[in-house]
Protein backbone atom coordinates (compact mmCIF):
# COMPACT_ATOMS: atom_id res chain seq x y z
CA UNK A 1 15.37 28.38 73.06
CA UNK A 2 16.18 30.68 75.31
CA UNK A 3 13.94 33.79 76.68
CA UNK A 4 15.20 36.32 74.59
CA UNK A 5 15.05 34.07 71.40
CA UNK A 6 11.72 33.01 71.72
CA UNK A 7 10.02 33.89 68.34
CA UNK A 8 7.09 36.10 68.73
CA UNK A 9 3.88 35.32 66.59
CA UNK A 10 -0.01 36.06 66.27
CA UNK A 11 -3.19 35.12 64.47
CA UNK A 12 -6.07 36.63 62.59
CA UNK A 13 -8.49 35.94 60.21
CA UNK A 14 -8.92 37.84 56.67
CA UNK A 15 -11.71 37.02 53.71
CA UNK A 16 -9.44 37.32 50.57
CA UNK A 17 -11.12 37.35 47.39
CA UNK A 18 -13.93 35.82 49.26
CA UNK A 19 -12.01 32.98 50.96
CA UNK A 20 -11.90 33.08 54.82
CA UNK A 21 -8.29 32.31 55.66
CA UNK A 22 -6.30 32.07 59.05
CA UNK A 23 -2.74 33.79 59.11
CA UNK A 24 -0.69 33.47 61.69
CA UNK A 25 2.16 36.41 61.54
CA UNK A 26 5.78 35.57 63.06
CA UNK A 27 8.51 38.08 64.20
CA UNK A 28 12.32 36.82 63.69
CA UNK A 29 15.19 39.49 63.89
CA UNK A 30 12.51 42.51 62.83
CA UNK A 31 11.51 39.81 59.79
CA UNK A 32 8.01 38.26 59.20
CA UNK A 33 7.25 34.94 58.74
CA UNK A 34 3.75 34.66 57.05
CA UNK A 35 1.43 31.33 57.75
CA UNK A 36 -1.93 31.36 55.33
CA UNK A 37 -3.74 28.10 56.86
CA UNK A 38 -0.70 26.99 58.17
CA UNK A 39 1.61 27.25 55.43
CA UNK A 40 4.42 29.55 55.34
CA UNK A 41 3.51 31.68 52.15
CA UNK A 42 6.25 34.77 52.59
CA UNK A 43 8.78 36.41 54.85
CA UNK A 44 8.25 40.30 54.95
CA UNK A 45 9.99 43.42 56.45
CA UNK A 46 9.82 46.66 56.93
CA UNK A 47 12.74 48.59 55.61
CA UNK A 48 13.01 52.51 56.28
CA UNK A 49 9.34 52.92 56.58
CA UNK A 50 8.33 50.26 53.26
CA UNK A 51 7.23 47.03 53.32
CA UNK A 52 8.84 44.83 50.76
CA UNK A 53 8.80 41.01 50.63
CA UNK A 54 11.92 38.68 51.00
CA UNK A 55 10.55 35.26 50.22
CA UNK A 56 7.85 33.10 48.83
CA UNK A 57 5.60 33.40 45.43
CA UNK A 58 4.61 37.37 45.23
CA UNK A 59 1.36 38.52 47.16
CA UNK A 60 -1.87 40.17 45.94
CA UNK A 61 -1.07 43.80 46.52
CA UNK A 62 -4.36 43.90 49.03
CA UNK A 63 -3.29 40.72 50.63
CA UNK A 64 0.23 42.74 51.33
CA UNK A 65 -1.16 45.85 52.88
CA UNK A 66 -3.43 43.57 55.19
CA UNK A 67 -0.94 41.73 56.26
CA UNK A 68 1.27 44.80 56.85
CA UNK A 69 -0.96 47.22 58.56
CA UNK A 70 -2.33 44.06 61.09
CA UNK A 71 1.48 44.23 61.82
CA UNK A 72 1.68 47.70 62.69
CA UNK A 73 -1.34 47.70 64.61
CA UNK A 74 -0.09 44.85 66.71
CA UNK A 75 2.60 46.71 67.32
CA UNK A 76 1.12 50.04 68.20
């Protein structure tokens, strides 16, 4: 893979409905791959200033905006 393809990811740690989990968030082409305890669970983008979600089984609304906003933040 070369320099400019290399796929660009980080971690953190949420408690969802009081489960500790570790996500691991991956940026491909301005999409985001989403690991929960390493399985891929969703692919989400940001779209004109609104998150929506591409792929996987639909997230928790408060599972969606954490995911989101520790993507802006690690970003900002």
């Amino acid at each position: 893979m070369e320099p400019e393809e290399e796929l660009h990811s980080f971690p953190y740690d949420a408690i969802i409905s009081g489960i500790k989990h570790h996500y691991r968030i991956t940026e491909n082409e301005h999409q985001f791959g989403i690991e929960q305890d390493g399985l891929v669970i969703a692919t989400v983008k940001n779209k004109a200033g609104h998150w929506q979600q591409l792929s996987g089984d639909p997230l928790r609304r408060k599972l969606l905006e954490s995911i989101c906003d520790h993507i802006e933040a690690h970003y900002t």
